[in-house]
Every structure is written in structure tokens, then in C-alpha cells.
C-alpha atoms as a PDB file:
ATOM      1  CA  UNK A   1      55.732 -34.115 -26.997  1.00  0.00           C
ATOM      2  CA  UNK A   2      55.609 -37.633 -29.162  1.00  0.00           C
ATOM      3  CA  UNK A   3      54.511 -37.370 -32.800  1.00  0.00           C
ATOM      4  CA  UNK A   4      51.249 -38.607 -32.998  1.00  0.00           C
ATOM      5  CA  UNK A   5      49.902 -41.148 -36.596  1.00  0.00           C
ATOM      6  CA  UNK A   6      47.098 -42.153 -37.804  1.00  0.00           C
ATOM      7  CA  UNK A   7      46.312 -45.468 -38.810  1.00  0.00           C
ATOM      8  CA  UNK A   8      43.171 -46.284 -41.141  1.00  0.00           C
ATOM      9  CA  UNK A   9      42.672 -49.681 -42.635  1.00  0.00           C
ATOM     10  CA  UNK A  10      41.716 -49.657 -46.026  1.00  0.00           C
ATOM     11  CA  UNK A  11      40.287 -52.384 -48.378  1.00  0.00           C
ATOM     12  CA  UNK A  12      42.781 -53.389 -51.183  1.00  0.00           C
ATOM     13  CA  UNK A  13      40.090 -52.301 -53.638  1.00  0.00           C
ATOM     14  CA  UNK A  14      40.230 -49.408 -55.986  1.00  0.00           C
ATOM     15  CA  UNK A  15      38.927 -46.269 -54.950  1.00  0.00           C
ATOM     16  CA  UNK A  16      39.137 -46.936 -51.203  1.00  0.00           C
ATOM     17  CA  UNK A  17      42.436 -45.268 -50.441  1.00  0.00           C
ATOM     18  CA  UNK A  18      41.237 -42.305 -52.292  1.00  0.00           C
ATOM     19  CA  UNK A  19      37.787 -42.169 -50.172  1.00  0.00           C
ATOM     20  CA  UNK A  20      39.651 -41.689 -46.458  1.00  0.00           C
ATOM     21  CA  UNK A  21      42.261 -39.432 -48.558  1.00  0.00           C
ATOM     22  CA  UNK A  22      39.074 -37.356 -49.696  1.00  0.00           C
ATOM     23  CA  UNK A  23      37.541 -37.425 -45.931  1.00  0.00           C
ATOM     24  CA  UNK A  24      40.675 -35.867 -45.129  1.00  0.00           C
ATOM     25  CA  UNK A  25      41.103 -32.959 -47.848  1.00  0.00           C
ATOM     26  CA  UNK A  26      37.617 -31.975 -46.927  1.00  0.00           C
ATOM     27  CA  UNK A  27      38.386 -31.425 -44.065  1.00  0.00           C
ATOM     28  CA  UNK A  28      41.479 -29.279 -44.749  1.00  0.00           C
ATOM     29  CA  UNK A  29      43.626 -31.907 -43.019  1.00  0.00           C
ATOM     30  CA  UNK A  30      46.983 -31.857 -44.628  1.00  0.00           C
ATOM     31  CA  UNK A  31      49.091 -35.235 -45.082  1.00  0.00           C
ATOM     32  CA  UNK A  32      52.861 -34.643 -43.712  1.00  0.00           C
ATOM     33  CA  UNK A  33      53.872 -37.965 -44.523  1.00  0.00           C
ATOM     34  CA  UNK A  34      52.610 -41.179 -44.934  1.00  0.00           C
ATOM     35  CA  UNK A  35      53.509 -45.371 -45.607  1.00  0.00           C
ATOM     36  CA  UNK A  36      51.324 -47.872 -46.555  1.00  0.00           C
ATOM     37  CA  UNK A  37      51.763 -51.487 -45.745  1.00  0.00           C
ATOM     38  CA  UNK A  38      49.330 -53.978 -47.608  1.00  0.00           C
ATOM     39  CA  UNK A  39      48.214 -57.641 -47.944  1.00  0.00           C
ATOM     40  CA  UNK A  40      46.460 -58.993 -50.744  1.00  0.00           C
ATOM     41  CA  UNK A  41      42.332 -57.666 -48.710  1.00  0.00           C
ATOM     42  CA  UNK A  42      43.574 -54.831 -46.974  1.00  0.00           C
ATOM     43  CA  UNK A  43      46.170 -52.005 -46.254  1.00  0.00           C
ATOM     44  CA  UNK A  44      47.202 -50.163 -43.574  1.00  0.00           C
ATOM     45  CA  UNK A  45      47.945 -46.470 -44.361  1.00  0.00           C
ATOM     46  CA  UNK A  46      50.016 -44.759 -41.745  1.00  0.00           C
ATOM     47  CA  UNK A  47      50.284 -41.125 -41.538  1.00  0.00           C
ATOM     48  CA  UNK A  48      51.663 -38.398 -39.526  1.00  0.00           C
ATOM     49  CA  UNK A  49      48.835 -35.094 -40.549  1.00  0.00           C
ATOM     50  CA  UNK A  50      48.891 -31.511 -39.170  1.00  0.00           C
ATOM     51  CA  UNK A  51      45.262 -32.168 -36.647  1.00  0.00           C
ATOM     52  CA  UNK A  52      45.216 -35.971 -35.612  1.00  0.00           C
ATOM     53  CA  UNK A  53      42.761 -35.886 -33.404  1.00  0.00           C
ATOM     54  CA  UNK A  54      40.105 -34.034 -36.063  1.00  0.00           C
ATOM     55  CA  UNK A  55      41.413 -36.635 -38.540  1.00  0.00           C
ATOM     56  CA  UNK A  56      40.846 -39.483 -36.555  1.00  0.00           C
ATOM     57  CA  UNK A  57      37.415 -38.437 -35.185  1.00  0.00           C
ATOM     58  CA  UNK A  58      36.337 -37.396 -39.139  1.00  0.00           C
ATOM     59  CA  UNK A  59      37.673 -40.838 -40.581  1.00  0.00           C
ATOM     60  CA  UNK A  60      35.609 -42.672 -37.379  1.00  0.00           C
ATOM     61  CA  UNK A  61      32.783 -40.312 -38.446  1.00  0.00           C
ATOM     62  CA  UNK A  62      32.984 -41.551 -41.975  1.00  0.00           C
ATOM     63  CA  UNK A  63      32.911 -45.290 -40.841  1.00  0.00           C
ATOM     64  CA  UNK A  64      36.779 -45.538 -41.557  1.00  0.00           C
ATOM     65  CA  UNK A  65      38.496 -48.145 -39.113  1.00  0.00           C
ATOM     66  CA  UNK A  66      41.519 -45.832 -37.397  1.00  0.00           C
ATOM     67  CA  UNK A  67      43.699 -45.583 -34.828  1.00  0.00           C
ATOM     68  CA  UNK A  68      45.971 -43.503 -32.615  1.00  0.00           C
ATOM     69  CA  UNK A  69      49.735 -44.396 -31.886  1.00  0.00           C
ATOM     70  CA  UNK A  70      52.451 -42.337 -30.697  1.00  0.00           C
ATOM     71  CA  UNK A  71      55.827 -42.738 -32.921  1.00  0.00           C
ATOM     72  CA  UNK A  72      59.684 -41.629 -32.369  1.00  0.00           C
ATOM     73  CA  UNK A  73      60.581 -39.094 -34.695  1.00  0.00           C
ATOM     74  CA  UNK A  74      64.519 -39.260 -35.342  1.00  0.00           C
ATOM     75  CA  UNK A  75      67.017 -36.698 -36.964  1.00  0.00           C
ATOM     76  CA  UNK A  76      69.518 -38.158 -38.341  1.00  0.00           C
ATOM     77  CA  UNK A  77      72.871 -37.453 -40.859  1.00  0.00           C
ATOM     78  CA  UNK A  78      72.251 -38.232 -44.273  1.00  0.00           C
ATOM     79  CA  UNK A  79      74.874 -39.989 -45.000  1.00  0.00           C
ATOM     80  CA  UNK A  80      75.681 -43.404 -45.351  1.00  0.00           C
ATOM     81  CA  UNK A  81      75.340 -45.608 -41.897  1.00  0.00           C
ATOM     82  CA  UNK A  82      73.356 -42.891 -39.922  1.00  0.00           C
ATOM     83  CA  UNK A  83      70.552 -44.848 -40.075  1.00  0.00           C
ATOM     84  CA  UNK A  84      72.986 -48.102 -39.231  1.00  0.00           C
ATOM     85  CA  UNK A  85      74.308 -46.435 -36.158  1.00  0.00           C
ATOM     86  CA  UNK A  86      70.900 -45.334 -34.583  1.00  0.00           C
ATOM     87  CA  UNK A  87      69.595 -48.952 -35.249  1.00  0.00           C
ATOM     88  CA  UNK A  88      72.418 -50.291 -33.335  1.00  0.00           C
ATOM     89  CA  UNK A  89      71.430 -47.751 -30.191  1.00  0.00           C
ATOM     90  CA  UNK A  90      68.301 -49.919 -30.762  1.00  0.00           C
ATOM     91  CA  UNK A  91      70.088 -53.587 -30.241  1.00  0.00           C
ATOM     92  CA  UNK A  92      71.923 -52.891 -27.305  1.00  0.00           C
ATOM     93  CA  UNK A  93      68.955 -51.059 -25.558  1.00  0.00           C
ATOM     94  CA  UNK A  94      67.134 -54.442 -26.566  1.00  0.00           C
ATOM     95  CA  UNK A  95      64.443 -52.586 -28.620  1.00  0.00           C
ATOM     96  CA  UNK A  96      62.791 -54.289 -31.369  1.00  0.00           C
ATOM     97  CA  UNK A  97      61.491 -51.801 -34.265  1.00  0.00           C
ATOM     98  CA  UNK A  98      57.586 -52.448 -34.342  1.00  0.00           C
ATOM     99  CA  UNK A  99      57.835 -50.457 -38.251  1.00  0.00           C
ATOM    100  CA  UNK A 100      59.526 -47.810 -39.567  1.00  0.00           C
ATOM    101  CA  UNK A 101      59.406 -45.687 -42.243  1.00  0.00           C
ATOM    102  CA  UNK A 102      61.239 -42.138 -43.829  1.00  0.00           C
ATOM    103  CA  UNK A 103      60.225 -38.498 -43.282  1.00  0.00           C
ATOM    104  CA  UNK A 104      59.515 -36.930 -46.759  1.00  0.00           C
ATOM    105  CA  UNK A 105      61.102 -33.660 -45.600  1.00  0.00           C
ATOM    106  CA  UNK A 106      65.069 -33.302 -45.481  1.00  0.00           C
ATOM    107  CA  UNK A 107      65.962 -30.942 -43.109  1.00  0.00           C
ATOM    108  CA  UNK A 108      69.306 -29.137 -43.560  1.00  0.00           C
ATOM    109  CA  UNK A 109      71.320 -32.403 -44.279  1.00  0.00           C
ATOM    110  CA  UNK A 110      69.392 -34.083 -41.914  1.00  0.00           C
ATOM    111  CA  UNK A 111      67.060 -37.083 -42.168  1.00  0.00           C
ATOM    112  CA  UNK A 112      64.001 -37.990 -40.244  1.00  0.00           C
ATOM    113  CA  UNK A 113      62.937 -41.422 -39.876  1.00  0.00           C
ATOM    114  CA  UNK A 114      59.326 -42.469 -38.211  1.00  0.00           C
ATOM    115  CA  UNK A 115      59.564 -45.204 -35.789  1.00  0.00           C
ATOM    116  CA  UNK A 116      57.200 -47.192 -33.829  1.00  0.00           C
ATOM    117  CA  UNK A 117      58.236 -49.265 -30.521  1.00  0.00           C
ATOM    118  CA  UNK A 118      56.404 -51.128 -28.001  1.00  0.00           C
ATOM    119  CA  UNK A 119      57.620 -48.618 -25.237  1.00  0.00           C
ATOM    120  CA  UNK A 120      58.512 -44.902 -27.233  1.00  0.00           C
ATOM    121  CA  UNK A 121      59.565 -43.217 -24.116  1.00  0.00           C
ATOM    122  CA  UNK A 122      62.546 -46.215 -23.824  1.00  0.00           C
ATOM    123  CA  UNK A 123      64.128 -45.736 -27.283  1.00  0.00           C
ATOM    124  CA  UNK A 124      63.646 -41.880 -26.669  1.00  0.00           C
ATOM    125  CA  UNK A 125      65.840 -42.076 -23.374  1.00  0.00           C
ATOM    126  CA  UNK A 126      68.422 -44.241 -25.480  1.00  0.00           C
ATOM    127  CA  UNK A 127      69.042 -42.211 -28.429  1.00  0.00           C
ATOM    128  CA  UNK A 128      68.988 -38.921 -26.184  1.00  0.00           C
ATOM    129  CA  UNK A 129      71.439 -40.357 -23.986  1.00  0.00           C
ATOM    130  CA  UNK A 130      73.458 -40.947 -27.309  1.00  0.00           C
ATOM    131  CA  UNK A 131      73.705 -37.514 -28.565  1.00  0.00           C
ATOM    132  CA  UNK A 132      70.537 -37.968 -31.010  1.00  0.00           C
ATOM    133  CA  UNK A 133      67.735 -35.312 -31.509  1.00  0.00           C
ATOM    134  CA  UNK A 134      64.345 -36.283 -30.949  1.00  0.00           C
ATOM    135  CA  UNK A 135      61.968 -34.430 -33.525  1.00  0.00           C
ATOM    136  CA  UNK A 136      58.927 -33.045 -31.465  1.00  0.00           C
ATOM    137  CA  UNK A 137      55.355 -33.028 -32.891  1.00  0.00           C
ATOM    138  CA  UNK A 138      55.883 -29.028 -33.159  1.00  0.00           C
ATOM    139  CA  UNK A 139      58.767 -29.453 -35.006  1.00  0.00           C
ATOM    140  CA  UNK A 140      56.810 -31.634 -37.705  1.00  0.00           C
ATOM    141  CA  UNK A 141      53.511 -29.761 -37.874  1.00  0.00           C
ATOM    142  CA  UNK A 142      54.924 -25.970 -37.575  1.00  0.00           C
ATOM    143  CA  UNK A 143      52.643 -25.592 -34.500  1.00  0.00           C
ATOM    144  CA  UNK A 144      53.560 -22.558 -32.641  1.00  0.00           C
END
């Protein structure tokens, strides 16, 4: 099972991150993560939350432009060139890194790193074939 973000574009205005953060928390949909890339009218705030399908039908709800995209969730050693070695899995498989961005969580001496790819399911197959774990959506959210 992929890991599963949400995507909401948000004017670069004050008080318009904080209204899809608030659509969330009333909803009792917890952030696990989250990045947000900007230009100087908008951002895009990527998260990985514990229910993505209630928070992307309560953003839509509230009139909040989001999405649905399926990322690769990698463990990997922190320690210095982990994250060199699984990005050169990436070049000789070809596979150009859409975005990327770090896990908040460490997880014992492990890092995660979020990753989005034009085709998941190839750079899954690559790094698995290399000897790296894959970190399911379970694994993120504490679903049982």
C-alpha cells in the first residue's frame, strides 16, 4: 500500500494557510508531516495526514483547491550519503525525482524521506530490488 498526500493550494496571503489547517483540526484530522513549496501568489502545502480521503473531501467541501497523489515512502540510514546512495538507485533506473521532502519522525536510526515520481510503482521495484525498505501507509499512520 503507497502513502497517500494531500495537496491544497493556498493563496500567499496571511491567514490562508491557517484556514485549510483549521478545516483540518476540526475535523480531528491529524498532520503527520508536511512541506510547503511557494511562489510569490500561491503555495502548495503537501501533506501526508492520518484520513486522506476525509481530508480531501472536507478541504473540497470548504472550497479548498486539493488533490490526491500517491508518494514513495523510503527508510533510510541516517548517516551521511544514505540519502546519496538511494538517489543514485534513482539515476541508473532513469527516474527523475518529481519533489521530495523529509519525514519528521526518526525511526530507530532510520530516516524517511517522501518522494514523488511520475511512475511510484518503478522506483518502488528499484530500491526493493536494492535491499531498501519501502515504508507502507500503515507503517506511517499506525493503522492496524
Amino acid at each position: 500500500m503507497n502513502v497517500t498526500q494531500l495537496s491544497a493550494f493556498v493563496a500567499n496571503k496571511p491567514g490562508h494557510l491557517q484556514r485549510v489547517l483549521k478545516v483540518l483540526a476540526d475535523e480531528s484530522i491529524n498532520i503527520i508531516t508536511l512541506t510547503i513549496a511557494e511562489t510569490s501568489d500561491f503555495g502548495i502545502l503537501r501533506m501526508i495526514v492520518n484520513d486522506p480521503d476525509k481530508g480531501h473531501k472536507v478541504l473540497r467541501e470548504n472550497n479548498i483547491t486539493c488533490s490526491i497523489t500517491d508518494v514513495l515512502a523510503l527508510e533510510i540510514d541516517d548517516t551521511p550519503g544514505s540519502l546519496y546512495n538511494a538517489l543514485d538507485v534513482f539515476a541508473h533506473m532513469n527516474l527523475n525525482i518529481e519533489y521530495m521532502y523529509a519525514f519528521t519522525e526518526k525511526r530507530e536510526g532510520k530516516a524517511v524521506m517522501i518522494f514523488r515520481f511520475e511512475d511510484v510503482e518503478a522506483a518502488k521495484n528499484a530500491l526493493v530490488g536494492k535491499g531498501y525498505n519501502i515504508v507502507r501507509k500503515i507503517d506511517i499512520i499506525g493503522e492496524k
